[in-house]
PDB file of N, CA and C in Angstrom:
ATOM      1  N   UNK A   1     116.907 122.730 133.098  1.00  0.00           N
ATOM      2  CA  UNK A   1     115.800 122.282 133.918  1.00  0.00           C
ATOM      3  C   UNK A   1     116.348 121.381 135.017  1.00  0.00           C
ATOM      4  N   UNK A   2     115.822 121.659 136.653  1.00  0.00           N
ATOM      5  CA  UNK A   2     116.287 121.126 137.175  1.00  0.00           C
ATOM      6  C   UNK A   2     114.900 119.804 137.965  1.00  0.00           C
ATOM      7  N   UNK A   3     115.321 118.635 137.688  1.00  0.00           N
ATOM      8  CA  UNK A   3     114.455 117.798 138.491  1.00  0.00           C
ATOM      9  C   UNK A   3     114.715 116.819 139.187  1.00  0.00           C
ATOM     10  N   UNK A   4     113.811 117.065 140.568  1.00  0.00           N
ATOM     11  CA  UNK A   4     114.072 116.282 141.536  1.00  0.00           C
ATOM     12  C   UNK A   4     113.461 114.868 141.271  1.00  0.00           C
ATOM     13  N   UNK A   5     114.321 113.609 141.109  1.00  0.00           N
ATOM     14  CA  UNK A   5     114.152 112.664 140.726  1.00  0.00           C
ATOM     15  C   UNK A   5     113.144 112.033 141.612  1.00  0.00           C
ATOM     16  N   UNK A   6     113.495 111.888 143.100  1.00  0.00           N
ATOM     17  CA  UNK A   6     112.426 111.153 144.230  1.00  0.00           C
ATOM     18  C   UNK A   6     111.329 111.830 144.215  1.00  0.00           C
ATOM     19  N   UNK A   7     111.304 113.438 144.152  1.00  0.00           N
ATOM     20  CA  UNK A   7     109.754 114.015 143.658  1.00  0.00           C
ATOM     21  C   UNK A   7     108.655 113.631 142.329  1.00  0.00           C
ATOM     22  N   UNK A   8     109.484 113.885 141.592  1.00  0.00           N
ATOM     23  CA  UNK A   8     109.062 113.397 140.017  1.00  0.00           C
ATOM     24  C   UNK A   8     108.623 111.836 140.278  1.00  0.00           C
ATOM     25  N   UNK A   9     108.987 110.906 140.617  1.00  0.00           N
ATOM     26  CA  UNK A   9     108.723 109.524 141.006  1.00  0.00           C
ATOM     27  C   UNK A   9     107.778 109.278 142.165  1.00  0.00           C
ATOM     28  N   UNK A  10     107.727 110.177 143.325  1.00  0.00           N
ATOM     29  CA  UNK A  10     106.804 110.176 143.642  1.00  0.00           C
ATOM     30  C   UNK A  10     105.357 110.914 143.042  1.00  0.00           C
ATOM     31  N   UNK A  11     105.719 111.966 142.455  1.00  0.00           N
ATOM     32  CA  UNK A  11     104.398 111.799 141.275  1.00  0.00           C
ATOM     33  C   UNK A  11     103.677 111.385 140.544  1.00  0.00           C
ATOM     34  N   UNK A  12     105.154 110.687 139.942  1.00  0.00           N
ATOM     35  CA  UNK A  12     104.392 109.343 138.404  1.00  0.00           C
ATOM     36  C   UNK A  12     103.888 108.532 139.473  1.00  0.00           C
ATOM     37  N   UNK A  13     104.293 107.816 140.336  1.00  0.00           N
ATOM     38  CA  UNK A  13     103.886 106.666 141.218  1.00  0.00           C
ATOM     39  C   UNK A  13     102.119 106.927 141.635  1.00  0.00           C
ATOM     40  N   UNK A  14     102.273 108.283 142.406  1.00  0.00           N
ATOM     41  CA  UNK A  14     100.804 109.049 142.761  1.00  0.00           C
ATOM     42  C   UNK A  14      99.461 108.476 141.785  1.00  0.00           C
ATOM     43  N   UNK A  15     100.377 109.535 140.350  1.00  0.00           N
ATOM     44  CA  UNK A  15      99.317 109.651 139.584  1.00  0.00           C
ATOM     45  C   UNK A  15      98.934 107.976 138.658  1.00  0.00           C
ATOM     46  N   UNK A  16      99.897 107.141 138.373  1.00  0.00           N
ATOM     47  CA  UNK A  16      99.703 106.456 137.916  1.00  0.00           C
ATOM     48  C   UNK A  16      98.767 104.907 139.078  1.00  0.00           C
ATOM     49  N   UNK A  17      98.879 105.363 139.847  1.00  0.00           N
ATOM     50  CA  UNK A  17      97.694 104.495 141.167  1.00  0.00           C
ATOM     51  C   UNK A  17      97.168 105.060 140.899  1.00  0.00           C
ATOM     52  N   UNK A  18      96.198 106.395 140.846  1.00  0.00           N
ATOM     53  CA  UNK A  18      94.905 107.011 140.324  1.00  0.00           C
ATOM     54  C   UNK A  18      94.476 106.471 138.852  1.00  0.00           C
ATOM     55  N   UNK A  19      95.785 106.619 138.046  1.00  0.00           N
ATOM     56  CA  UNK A  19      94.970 106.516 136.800  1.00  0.00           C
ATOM     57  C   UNK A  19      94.088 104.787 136.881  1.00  0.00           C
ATOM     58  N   UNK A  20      95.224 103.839 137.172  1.00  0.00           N
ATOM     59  CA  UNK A  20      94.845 102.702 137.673  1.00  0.00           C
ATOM     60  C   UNK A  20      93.165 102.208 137.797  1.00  0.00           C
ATOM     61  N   UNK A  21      93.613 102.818 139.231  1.00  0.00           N
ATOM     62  CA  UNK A  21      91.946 102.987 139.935  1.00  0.00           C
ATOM     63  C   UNK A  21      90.842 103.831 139.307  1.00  0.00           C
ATOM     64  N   UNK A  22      90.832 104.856 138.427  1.00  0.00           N
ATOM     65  CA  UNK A  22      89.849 105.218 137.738  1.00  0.00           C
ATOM     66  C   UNK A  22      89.605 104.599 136.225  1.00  0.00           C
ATOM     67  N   UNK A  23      90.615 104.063 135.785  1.00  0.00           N
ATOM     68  CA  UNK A  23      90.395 102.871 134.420  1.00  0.00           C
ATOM     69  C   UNK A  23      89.650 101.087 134.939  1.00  0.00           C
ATOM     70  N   UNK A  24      90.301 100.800 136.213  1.00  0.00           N
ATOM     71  CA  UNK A  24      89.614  99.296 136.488  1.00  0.00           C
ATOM     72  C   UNK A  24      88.531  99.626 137.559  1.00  0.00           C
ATOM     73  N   UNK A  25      89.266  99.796 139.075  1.00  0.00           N
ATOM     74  CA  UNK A  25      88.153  99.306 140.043  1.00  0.00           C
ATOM     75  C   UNK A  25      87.370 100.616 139.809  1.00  0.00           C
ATOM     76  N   UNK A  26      87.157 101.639 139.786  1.00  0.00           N
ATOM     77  CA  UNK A  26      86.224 102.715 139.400  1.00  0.00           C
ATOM     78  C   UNK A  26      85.758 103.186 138.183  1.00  0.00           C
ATOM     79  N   UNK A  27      86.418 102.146 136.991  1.00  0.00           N
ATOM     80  CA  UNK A  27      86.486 102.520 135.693  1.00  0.00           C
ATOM     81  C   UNK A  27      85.447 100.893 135.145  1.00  0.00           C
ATOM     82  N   UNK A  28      86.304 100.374 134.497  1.00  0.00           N
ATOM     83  CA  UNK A  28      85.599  98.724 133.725  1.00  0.00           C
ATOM     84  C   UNK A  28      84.977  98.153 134.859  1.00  0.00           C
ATOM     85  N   UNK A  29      85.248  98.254 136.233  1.00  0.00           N
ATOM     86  CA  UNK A  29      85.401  96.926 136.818  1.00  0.00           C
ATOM     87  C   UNK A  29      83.906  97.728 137.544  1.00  0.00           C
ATOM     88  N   UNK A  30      83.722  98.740 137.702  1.00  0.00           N
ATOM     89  CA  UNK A  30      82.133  99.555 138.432  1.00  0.00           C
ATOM     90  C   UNK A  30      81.352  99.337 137.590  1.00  0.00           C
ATOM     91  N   UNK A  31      81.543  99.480 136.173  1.00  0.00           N
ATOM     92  CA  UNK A  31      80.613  99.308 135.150  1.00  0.00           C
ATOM     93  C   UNK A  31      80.055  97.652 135.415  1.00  0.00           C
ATOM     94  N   UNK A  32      81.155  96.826 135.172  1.00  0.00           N
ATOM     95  CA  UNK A  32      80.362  95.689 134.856  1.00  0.00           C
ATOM     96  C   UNK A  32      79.679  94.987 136.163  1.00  0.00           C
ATOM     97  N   UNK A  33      80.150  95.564 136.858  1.00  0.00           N
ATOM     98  CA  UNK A  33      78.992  95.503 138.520  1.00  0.00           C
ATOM     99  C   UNK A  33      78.071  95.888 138.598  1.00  0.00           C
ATOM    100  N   UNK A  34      78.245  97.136 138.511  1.00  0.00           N
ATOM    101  CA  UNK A  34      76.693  97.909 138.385  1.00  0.00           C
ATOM    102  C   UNK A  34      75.751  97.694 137.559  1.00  0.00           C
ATOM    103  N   UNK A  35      76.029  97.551 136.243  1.00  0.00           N
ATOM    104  CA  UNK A  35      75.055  96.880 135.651  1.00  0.00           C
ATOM    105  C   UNK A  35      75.032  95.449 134.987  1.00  0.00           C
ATOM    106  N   UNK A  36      75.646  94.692 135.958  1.00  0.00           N
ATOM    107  CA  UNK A  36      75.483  93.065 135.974  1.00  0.00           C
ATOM    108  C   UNK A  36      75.746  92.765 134.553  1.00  0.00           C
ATOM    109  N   UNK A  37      77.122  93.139 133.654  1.00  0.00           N
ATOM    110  CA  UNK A  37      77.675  93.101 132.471  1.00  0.00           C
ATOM    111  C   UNK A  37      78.748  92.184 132.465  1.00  0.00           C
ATOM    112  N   UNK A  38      78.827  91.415 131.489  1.00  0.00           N
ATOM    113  CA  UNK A  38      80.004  90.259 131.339  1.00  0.00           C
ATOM    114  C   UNK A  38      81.199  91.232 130.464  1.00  0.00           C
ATOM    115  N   UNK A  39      80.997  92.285 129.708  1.00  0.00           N
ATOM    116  CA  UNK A  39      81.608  92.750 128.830  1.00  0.00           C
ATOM    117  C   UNK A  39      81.247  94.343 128.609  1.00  0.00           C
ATOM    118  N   UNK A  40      82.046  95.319 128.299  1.00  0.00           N
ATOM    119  CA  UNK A  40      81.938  96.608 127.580  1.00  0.00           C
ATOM    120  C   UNK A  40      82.173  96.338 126.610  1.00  0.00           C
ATOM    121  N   UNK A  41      81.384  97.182 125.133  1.00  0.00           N
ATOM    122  CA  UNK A  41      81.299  97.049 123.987  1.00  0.00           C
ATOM    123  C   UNK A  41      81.647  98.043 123.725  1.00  0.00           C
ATOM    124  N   UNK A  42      82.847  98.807 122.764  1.00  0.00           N
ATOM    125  CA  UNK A  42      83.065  99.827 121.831  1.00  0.00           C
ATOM    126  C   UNK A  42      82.814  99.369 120.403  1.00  0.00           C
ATOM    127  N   UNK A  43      82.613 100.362 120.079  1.00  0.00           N
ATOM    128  CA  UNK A  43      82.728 100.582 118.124  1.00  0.00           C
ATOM    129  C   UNK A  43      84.202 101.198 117.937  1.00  0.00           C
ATOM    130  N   UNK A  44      84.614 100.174 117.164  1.00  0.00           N
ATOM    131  CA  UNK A  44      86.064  99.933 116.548  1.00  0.00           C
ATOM    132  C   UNK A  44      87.008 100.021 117.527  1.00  0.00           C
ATOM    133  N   UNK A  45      88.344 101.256 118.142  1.00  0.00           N
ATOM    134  CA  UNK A  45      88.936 100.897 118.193  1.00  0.00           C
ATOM    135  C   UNK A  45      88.380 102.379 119.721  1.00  0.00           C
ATOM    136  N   UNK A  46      87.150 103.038 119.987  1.00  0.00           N
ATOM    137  CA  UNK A  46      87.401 104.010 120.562  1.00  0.00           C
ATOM    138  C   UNK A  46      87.013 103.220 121.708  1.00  0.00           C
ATOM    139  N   UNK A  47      87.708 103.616 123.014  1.00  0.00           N
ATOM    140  CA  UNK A  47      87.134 103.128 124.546  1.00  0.00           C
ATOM    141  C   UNK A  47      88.436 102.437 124.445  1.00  0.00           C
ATOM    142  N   UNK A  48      89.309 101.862 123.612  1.00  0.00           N
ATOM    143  CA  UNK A  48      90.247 100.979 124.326  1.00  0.00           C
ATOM    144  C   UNK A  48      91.602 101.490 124.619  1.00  0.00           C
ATOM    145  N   UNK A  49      91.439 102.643 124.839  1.00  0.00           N
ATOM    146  CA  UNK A  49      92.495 103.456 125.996  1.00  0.00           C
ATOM    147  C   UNK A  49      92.850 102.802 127.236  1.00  0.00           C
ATOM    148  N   UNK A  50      91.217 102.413 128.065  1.00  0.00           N
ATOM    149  CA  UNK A  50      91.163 102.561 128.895  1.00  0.00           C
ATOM    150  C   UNK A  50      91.195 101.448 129.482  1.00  0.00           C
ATOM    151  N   UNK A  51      91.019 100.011 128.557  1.00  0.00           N
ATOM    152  CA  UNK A  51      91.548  98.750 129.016  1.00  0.00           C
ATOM    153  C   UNK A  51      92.953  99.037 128.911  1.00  0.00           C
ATOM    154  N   UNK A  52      93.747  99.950 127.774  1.00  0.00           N
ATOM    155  CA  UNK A  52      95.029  98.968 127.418  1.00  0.00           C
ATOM    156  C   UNK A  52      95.763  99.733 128.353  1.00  0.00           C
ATOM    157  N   UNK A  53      95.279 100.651 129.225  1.00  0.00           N
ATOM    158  CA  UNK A  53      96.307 101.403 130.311  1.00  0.00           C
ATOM    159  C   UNK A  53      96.068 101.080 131.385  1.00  0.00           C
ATOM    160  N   UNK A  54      95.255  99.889 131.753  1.00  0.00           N
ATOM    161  CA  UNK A  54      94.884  98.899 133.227  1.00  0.00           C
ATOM    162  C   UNK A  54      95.336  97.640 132.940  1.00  0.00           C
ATOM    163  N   UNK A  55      95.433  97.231 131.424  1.00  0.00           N
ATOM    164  CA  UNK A  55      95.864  95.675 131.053  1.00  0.00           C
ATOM    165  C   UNK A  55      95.296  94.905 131.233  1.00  0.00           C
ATOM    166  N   UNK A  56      93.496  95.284 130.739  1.00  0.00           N
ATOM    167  CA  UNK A  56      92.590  94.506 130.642  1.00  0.00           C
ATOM    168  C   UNK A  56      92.678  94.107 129.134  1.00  0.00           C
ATOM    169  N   UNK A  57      92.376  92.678 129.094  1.00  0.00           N
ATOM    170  CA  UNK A  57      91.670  92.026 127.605  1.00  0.00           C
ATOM    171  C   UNK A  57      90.569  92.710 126.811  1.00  0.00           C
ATOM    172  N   UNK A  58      91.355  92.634 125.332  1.00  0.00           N
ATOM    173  CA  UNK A  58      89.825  93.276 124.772  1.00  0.00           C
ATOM    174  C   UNK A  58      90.431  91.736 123.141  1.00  0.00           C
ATOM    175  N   UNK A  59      88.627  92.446 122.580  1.00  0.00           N
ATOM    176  CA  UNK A  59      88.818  91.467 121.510  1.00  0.00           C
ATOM    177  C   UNK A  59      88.421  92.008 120.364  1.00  0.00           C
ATOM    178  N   UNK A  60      88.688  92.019 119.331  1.00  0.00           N
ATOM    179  CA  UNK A  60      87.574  93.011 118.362  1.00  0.00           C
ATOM    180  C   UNK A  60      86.983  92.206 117.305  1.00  0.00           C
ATOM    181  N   UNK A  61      86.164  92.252 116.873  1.00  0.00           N
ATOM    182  CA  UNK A  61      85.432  91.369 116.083  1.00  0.00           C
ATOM    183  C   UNK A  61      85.126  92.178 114.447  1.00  0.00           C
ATOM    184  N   UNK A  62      85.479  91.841 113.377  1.00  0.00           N
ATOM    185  CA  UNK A  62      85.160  92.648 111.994  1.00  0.00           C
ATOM    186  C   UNK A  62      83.717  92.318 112.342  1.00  0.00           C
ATOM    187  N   UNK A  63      82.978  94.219 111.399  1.00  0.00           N
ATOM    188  CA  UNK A  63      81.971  93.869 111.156  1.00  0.00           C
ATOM    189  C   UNK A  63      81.139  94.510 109.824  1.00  0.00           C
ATOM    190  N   UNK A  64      81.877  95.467 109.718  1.00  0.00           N
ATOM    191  CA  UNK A  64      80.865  96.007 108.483  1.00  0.00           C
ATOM    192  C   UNK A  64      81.990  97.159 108.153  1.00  0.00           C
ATOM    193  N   UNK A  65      82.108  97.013 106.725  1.00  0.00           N
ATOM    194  CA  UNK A  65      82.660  97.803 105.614  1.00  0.00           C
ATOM    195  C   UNK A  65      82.151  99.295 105.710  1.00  0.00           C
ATOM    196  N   UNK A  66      82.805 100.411 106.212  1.00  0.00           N
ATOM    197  CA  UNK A  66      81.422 101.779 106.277  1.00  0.00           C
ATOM    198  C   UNK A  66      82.913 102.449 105.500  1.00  0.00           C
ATOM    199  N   UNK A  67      82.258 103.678 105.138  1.00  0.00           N
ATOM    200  CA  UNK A  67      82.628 105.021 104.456  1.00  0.00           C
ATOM    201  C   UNK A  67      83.564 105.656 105.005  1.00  0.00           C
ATOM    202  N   UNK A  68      84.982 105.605 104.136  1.00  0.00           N
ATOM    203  CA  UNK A  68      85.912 106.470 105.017  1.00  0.00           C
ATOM    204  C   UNK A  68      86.007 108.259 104.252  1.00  0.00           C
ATOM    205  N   UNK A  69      85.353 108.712 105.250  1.00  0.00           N
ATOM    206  CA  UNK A  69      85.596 110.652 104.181  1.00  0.00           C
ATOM    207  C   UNK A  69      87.227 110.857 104.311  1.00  0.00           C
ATOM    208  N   UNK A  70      88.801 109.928 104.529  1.00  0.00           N
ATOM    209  CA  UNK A  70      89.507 110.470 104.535  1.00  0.00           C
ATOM    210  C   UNK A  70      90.119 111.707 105.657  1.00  0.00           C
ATOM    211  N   UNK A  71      89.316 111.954 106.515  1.00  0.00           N
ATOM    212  CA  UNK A  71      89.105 113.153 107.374  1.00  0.00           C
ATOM    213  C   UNK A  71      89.971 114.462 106.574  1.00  0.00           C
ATOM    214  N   UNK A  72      89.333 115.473 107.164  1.00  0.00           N
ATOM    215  CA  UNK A  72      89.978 116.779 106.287  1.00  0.00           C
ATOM    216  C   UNK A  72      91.334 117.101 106.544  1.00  0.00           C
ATOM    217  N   UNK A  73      92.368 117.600 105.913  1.00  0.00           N
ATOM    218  CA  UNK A  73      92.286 118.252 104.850  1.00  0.00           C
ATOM    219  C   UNK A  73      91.931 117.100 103.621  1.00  0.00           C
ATOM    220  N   UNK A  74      91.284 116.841 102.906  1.00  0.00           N
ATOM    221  CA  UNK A  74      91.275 115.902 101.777  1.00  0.00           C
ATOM    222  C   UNK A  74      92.216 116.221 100.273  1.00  0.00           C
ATOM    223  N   UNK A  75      93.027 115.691 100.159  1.00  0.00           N
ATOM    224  CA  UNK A  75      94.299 115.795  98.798  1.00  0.00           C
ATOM    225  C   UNK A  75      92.952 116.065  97.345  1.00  0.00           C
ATOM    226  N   UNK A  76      92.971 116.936  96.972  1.00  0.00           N
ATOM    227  CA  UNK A  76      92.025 116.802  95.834  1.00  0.00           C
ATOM    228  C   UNK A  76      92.613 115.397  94.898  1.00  0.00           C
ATOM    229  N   UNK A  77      91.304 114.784  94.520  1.00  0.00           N
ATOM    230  CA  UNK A  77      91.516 113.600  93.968  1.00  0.00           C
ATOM    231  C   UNK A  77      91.718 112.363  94.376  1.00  0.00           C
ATOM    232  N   UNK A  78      91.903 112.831  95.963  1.00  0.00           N
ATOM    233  CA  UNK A  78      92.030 111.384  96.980  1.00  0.00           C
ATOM    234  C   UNK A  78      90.661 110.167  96.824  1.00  0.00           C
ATOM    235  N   UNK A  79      90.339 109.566  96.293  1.00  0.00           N
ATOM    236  CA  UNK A  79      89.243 108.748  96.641  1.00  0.00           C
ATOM    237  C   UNK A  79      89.044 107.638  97.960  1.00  0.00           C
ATOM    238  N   UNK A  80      88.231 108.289  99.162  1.00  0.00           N
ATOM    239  CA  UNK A  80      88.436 107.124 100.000  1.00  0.00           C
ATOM    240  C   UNK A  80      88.040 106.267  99.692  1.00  0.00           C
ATOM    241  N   UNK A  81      88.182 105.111 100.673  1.00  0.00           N
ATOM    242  CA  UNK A  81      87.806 103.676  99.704  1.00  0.00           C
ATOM    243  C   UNK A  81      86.968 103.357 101.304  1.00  0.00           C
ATOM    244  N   UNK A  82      85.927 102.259 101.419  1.00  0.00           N
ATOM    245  CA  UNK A  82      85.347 102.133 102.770  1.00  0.00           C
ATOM    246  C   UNK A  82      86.664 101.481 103.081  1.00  0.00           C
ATOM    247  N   UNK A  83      86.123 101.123 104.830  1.00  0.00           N
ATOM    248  CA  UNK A  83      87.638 100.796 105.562  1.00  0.00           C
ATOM    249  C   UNK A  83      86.951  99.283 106.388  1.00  0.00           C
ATOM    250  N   UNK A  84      86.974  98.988 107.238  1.00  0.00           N
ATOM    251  CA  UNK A  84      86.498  97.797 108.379  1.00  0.00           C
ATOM    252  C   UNK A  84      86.332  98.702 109.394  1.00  0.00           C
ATOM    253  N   UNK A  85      85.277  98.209 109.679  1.00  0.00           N
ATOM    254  CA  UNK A  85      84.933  98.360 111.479  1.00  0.00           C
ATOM    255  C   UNK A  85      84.662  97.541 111.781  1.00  0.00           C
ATOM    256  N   UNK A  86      85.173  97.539 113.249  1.00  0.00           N
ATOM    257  CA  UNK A  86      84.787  96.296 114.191  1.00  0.00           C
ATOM    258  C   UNK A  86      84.043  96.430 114.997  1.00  0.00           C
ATOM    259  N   UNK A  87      83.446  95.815 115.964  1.00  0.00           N
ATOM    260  CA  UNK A  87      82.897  95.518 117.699  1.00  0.00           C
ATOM    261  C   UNK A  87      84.157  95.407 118.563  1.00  0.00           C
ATOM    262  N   UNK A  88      84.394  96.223 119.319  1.00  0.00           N
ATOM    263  CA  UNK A  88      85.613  95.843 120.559  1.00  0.00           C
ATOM    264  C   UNK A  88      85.131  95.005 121.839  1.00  0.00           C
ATOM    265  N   UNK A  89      85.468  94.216 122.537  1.00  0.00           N
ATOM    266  CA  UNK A  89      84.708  93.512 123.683  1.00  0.00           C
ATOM    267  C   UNK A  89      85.568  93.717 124.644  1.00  0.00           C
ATOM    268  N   UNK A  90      85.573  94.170 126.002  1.00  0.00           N
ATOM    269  CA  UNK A  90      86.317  94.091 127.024  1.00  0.00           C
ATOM    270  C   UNK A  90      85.741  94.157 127.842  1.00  0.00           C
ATOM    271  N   UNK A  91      86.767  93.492 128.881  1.00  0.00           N
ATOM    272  CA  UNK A  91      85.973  92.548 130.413  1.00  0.00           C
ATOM    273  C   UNK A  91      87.325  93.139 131.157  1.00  0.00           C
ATOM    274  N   UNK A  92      87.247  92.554 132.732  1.00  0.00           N
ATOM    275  CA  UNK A  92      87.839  92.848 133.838  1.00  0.00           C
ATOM    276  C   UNK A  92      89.658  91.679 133.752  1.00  0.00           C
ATOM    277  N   UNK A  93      90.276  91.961 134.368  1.00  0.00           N
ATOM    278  CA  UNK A  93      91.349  90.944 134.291  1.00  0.00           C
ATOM    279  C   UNK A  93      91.129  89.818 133.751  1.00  0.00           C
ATOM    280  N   UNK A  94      92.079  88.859 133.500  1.00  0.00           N
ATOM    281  CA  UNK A  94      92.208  86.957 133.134  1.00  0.00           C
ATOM    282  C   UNK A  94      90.161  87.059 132.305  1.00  0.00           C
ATOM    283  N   UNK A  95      89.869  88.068 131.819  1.00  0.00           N
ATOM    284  CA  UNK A  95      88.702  87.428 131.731  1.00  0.00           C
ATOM    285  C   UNK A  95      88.619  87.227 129.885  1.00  0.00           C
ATOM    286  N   UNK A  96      89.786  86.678 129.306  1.00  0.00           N
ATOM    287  CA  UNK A  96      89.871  86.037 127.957  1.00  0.00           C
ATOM    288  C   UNK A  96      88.962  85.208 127.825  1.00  0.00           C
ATOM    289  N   UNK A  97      89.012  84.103 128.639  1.00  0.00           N
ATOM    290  CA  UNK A  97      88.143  83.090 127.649  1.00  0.00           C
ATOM    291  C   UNK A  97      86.371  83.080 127.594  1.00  0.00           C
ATOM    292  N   UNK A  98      86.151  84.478 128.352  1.00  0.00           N
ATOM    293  CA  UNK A  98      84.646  84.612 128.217  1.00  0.00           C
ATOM    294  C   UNK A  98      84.805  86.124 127.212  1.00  0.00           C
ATOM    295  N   UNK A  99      85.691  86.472 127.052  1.00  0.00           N
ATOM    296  CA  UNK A  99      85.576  87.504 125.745  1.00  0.00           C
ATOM    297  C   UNK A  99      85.854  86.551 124.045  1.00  0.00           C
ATOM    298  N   UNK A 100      86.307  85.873 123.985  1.00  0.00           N
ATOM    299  CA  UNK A 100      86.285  84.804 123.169  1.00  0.00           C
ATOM    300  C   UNK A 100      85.213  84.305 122.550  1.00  0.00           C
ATOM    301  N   UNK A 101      84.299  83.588 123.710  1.00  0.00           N
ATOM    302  CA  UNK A 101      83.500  83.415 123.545  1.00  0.00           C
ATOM    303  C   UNK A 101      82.175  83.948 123.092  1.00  0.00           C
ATOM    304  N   UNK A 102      82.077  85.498 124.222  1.00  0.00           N
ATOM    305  CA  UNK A 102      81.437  86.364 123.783  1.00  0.00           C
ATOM    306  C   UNK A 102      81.576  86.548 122.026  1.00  0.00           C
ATOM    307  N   UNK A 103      82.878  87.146 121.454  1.00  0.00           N
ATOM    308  CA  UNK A 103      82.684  87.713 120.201  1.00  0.00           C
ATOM    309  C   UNK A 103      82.238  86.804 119.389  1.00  0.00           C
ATOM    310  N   UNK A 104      82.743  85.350 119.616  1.00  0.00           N
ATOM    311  CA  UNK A 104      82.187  84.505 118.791  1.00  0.00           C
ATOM    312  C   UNK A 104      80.772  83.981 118.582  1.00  0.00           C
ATOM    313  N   UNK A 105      80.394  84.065 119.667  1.00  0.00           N
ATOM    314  CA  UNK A 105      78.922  83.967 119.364  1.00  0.00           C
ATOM    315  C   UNK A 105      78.994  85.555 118.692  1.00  0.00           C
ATOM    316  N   UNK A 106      78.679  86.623 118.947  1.00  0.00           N
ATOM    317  CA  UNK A 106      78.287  87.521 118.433  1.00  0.00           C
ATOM    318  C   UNK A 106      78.774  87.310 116.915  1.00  0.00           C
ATOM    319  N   UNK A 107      79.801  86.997 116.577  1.00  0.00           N
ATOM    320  CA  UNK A 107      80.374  87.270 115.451  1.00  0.00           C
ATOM    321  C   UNK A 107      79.240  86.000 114.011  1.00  0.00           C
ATOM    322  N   UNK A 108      79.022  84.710 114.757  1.00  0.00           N
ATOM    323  CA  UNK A 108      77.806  83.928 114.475  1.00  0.00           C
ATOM    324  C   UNK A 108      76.717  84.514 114.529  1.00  0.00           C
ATOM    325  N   UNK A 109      76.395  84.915 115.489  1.00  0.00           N
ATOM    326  CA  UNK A 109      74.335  85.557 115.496  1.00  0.00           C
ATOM    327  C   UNK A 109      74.811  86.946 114.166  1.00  0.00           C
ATOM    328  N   UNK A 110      75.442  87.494 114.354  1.00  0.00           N
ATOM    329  CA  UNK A 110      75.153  88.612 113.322  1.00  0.00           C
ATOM    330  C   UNK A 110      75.366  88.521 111.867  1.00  0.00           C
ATOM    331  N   UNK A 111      76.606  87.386 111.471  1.00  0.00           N
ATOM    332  CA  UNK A 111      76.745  87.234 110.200  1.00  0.00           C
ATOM    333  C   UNK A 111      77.045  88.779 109.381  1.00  0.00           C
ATOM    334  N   UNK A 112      77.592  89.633 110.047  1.00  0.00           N
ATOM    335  CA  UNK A 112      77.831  90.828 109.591  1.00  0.00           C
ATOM    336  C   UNK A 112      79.325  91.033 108.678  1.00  0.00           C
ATOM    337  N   UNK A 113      80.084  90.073 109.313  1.00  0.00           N
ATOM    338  CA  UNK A 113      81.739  90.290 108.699  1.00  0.00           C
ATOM    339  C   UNK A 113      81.953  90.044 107.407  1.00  0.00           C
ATOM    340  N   UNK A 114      82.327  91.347 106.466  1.00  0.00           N
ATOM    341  CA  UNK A 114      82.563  91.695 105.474  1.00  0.00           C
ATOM    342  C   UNK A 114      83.770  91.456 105.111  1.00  0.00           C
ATOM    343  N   UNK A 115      84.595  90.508 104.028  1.00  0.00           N
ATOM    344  CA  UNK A 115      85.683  89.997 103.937  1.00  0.00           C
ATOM    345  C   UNK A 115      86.103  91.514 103.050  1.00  0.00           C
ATOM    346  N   UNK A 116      87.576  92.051 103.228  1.00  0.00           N
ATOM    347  CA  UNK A 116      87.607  93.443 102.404  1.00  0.00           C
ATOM    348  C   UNK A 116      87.995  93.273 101.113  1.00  0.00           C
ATOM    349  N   UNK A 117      87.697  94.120 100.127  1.00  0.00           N
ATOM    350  CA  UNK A 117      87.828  94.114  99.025  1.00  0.00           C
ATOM    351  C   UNK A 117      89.269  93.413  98.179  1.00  0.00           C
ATOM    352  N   UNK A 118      89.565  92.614  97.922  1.00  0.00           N
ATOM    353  CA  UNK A 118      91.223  92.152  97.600  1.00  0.00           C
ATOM    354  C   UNK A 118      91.129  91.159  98.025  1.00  0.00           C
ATOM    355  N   UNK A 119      90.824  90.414  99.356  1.00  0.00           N
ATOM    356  CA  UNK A 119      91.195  89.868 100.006  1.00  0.00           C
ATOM    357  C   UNK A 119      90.808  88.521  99.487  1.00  0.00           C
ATOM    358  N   UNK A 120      91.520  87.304  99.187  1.00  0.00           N
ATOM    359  CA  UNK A 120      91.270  86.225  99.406  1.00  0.00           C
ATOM    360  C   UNK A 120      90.072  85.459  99.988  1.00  0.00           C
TER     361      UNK A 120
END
């Protein structure tokens, strides 16, 4: 295989300013404008692609013990056991100490966090 190094680099360079710009200023950063949002909220761990490939802050907060089916193929005899889920919180750049804050209040008003089974 033959590759042209200054081509190939000018590609990654290309595409990785697009990806950029469609994860923050057209991605997190339109959202929380448009609809006058301090924060995007995922469930558990899905949506945070798209901070952690712009190098936005996220925070996740435990919240409730749910049902793991193991996903298929299942080992006959496997017993899942429930797992943790969280709340994910993410905001625009440097914006830590209002995601902080955010989960913590949330993590107070809901009283949802389930310490896991074993645990101390």
């Amino acid at each position: 295989m033959n590759t042209d190094l200054e081509k190939d680099k000018a590609t990654y360079e290309r595409d990785q300013k697009r990806a950029l710009d469609m994860g923050a200023a057209n991605g997190i950063d339109a959202v929380l404008e448009e609809y006058k949002l301090d924060a995007v909220l995922f469930m558990g761990g899905r949506g945070t692609g798209i901070s952690n490939r712009v190098g936005y802050p996220e925070i996740t907060v435990p919240f409730a013990m749910v049902a793991n089916s193991g996903g298929p193929p299942i080992p006959e005899g496997f017993n899942a056991k429930p797992q943790p889920m969280g709340i994910t919180f993410t905001g625009t750049a440097c914006s830590e100490p209002l995601l902080i804050e955010l989960a913590y209040s949330f993590e107070l008003a809901t009283q949802r966090r389930q310490q896991p089974p074993g645990m101390p």
